[in-house]
Protein backbone atom coordinates (compact mmCIF):
# COMPACT_ATOMS: atom_id res chain seq x y z
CA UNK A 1 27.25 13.18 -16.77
CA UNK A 2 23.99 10.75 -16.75
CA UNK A 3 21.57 12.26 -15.24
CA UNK A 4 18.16 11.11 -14.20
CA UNK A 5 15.28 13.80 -14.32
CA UNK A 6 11.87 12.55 -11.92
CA UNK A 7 10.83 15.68 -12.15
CA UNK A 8 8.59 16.92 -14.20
CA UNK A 9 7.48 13.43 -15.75
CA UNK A 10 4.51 12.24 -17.80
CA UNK A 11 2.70 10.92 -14.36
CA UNK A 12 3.84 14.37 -12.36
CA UNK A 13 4.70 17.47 -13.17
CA UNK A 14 4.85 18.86 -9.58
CA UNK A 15 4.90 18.17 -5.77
CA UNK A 16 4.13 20.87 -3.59
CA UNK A 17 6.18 24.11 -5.44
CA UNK A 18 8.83 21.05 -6.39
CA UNK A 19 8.82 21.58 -10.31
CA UNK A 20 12.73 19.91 -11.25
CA UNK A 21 14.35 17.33 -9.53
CA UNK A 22 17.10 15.81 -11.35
CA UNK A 23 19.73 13.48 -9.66
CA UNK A 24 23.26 12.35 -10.92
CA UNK A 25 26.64 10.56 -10.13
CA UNK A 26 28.40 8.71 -8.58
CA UNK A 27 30.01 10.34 -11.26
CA UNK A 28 34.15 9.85 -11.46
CA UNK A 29 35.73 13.30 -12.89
CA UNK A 30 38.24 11.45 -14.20
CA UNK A 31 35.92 10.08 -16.92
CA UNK A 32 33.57 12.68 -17.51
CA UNK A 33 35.63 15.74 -17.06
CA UNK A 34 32.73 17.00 -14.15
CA UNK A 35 30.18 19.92 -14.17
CA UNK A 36 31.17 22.44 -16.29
CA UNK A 37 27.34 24.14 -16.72
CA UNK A 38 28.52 27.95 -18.43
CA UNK A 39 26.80 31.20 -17.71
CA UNK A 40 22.89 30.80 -18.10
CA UNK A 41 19.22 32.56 -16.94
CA UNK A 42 16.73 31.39 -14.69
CA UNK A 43 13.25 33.27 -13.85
CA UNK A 44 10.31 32.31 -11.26
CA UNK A 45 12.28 29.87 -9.76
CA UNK A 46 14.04 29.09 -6.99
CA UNK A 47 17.33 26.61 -7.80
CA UNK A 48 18.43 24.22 -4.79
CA UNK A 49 21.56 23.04 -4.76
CA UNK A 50 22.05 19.14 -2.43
CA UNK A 51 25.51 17.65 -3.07
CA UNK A 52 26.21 13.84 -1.67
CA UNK A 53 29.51 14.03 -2.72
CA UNK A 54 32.01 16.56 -4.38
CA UNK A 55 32.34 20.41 -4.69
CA UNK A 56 31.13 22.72 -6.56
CA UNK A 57 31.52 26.12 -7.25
CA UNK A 58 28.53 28.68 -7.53
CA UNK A 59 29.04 32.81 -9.12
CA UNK A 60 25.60 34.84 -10.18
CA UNK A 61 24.76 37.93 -11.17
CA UNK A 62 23.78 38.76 -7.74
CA UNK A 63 27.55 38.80 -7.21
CA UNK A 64 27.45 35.93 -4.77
CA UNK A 65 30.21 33.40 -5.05
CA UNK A 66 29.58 30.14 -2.70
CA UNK A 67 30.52 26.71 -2.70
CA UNK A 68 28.24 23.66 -2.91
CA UNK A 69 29.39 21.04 -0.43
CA UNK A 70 28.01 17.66 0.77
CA UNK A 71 25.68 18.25 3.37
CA UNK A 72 25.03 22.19 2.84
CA UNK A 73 21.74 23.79 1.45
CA UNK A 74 22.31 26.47 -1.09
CA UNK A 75 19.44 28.20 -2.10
CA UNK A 76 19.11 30.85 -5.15
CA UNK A 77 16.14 32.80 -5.36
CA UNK A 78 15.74 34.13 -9.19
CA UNK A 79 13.03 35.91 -9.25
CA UNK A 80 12.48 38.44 -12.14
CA UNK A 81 16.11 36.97 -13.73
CA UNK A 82 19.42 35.99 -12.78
CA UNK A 83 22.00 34.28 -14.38
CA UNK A 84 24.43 32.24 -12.42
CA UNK A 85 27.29 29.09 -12.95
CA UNK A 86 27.90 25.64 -12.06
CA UNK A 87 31.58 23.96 -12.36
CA UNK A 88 32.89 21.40 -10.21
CA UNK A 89 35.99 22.28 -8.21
CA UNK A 90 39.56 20.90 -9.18
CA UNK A 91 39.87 18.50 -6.31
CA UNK A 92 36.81 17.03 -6.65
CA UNK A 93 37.03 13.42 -7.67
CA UNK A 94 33.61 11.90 -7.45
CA UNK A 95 30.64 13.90 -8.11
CA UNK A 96 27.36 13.06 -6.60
CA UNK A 97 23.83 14.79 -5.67
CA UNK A 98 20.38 16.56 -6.66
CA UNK A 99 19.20 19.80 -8.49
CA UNK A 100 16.25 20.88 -7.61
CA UNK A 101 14.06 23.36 -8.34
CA UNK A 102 11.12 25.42 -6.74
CA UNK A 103 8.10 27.38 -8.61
CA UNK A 104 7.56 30.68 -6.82
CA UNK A 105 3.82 31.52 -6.61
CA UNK A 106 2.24 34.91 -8.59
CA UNK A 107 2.78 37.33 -5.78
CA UNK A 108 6.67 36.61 -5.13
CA UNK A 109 7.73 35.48 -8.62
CA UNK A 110 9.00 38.69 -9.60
CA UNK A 111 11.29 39.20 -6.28
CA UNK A 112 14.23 39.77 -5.96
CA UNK A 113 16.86 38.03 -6.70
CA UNK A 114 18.38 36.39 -3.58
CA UNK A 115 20.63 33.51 -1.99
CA UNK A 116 20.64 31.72 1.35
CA UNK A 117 23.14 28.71 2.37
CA UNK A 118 22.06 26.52 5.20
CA UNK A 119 24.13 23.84 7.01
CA UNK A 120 21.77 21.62 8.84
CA UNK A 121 22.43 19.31 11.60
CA UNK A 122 22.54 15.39 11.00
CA UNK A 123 19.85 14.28 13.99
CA UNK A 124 18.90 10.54 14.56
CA UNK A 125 15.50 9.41 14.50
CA UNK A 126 15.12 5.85 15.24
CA UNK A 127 17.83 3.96 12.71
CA UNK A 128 17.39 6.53 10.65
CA UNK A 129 20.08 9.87 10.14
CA UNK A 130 18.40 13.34 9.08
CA UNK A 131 19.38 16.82 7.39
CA UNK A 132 15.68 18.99 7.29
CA UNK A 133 17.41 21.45 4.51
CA UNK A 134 13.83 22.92 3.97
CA UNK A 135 10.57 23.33 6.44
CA UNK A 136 9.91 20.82 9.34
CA UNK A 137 10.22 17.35 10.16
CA UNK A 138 10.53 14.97 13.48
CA UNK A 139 10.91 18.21 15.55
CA UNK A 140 13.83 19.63 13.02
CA UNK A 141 13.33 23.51 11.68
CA UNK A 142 15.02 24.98 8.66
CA UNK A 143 15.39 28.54 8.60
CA UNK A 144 15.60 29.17 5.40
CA UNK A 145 12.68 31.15 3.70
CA UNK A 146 10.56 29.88 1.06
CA UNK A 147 7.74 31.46 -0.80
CA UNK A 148 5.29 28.72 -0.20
CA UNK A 149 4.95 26.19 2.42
CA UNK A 150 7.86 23.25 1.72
CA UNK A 151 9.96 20.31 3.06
CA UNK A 152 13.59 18.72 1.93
CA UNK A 153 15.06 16.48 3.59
CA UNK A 154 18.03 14.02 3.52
CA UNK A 155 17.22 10.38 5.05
CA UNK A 156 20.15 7.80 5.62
CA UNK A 157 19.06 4.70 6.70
CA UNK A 158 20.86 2.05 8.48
CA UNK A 159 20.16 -2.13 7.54
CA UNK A 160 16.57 -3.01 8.03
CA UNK A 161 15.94 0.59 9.86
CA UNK A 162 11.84 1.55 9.76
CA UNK A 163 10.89 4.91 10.60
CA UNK A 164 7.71 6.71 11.15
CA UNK A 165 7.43 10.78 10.36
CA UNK A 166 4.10 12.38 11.11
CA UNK A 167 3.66 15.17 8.29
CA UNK A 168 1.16 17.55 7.59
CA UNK A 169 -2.03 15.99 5.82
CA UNK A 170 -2.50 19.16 3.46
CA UNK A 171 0.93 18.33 1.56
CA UNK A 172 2.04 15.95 -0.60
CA UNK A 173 5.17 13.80 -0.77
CA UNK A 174 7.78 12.88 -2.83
CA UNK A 175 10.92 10.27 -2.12
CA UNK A 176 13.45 9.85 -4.16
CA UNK A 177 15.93 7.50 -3.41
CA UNK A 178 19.60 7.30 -4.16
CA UNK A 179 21.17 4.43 -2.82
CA UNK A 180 19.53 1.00 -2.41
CA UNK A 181 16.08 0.24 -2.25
CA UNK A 182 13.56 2.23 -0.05
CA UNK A 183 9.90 1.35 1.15
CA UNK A 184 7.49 4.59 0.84
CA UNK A 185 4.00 3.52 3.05
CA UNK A 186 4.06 0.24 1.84
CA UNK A 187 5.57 0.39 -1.93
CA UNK A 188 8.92 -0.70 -2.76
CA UNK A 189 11.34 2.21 -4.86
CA UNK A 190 14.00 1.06 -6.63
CA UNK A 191 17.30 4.06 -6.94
CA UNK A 192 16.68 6.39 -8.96
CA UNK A 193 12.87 5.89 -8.53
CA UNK A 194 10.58 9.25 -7.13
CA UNK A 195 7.47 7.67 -4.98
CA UNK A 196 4.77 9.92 -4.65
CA UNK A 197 2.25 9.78 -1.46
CA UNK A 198 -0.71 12.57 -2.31
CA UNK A 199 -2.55 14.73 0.45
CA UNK A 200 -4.48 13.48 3.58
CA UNK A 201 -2.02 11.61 4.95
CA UNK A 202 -0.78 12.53 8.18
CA UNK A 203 2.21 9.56 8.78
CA UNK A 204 4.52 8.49 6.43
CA UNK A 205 6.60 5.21 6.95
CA UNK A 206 10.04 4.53 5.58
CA UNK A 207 11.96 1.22 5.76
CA UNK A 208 14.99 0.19 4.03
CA UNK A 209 14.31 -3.25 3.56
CA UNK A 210 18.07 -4.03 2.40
CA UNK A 211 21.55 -4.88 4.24
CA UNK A 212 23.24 -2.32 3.03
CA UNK A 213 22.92 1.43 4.00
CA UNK A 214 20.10 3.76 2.25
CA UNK A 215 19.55 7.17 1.25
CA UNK A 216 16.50 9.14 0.20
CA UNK A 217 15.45 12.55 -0.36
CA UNK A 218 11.91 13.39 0.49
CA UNK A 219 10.60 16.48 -0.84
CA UNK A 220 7.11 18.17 0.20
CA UNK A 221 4.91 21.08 0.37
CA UNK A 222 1.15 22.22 0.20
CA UNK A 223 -0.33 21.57 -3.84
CA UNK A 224 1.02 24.42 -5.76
CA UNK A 225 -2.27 25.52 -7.46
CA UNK A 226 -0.78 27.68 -10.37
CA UNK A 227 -0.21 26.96 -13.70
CA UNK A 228 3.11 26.99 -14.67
CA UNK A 229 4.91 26.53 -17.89
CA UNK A 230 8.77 25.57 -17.62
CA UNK A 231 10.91 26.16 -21.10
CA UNK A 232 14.57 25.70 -20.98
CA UNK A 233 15.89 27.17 -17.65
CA UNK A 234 12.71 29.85 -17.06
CA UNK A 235 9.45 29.25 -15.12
CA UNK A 236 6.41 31.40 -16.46
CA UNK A 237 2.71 31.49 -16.57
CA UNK A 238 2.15 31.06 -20.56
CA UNK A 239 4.02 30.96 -23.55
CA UNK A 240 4.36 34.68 -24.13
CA UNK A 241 6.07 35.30 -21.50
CA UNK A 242 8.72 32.47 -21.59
CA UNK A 243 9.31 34.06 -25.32
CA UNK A 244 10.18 37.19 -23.98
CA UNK A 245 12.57 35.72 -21.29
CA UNK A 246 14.38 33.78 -24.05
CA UNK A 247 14.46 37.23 -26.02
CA UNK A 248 16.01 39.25 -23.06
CA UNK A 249 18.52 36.53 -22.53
CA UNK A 250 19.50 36.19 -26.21
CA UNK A 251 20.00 40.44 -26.02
């Protein structure tokens, strides 16, 4: 599959605890054969799982076994170590969403290892549709639990639809649009594109500008202040340590 990774880039490495945000598809199985991602470790981190389109199917070492499914948060908290598996379902035809992952801060990065699924409700806000997977926004609550203050959300906007969210002025903001073109506070994003609004502001505006139906993710969440180093699928605090992950894994 192509996928486009916004996050970590040269200009960002992190919003909020976001630390990975890659997006792919439409993606027809018939030509690329679908997700097929085999056994592997992940450490520190938190994996979420947004689908637009398809199915996928989820196993760890936790012994969970879950389906990913447009619409529905899953949510698989690694902690110390975990190894889990990605493959796309055998009546899936088009294959469509957003990985994302989440740093967990000093005190809860050695946890353990957990998993939460979340369905959330599609509410209207102006000409705007919205699933609050993570945190709060226009009045919606998540109750999923994160280690560090956050927000996901799904946006679908209808034709020439302008919306107004008041957010909290101590986090900062990412979009990331998906279909069309988007206006973050004023600057245009193209799909594909990740705008970035930083803290103090306490109202963000969104307007598809286009006639066509849009849809964005916006991600949030209070600056992480940690420093992180990300190798391969393991979040750590230097390089040591992200040696002796690989090590464990390899034995």
């Amino acid at each position: 599959m192509t996928v486009l990774r916004t996050l970590p880039q040269a200009g960002r490495s992190l919003i909020g605890a976001w630390c990975f945000a890659d997006h792919y598809g439409p993606d027809d199985i018939a030509q690329s054969g679908g997700m097929d991602v085999a056994p592997h470790p992940h450490t520190g981190l938190q994996t979420v799982s947004w689908l637009f389109a398809g199915e996928i199917e989820h196993r760890d070492s936790n012994g969970v076994h879950a389906m990913v499914r447009p619409g529905e948060l899953n949510l698989m908290t690694g902690g110390h170590g975990i190894c889990h598996s990605e493959v796309s379902t055998a009546h899936t035809t088009t294959l469509h969403g957003v990985q994302l992952w989440v740093a967990l801060p000093d005190e809860s990065r050695d946890a353990a290892r957990d998993f939460q699924h979340y369905a959330p409700d599609a509410v209207a806000v102006g000409g705007v549709s919205l699933r609050v997977f993570l945190g709060t926004l226009a009045g919606q609550v998540s109750p999923v639990r994160t280690a560090t203050p956050l927000l996901g959300a799904e946006l679908t906007l209808q034709p020439r639809s302008l919306v107004r969210f008041d957010v909290d002025p101590g986090f900062e903001h990412g979009l990331l649009v998906d279909t069309e073109a988007v206006e973050l506070s004023g600057t245009r994003l193209s799909r594909g594109e990740l705008g970035y609004v930083g803290t103090g502001v306490d109202q963000l505006t969104v307007l598809n500008p286009t006639d066509a139906v849009a849809r964005a993710v916006l991600l949030g969440g209070r600056p992480f202040g940690e420093q992180i180093v990300m190798w391969w699928n393991f979040v750590g605090r230097d390089h040591d340590e992200i040696a002796g992950f690989r090590e464990e894994w390899q034995a």
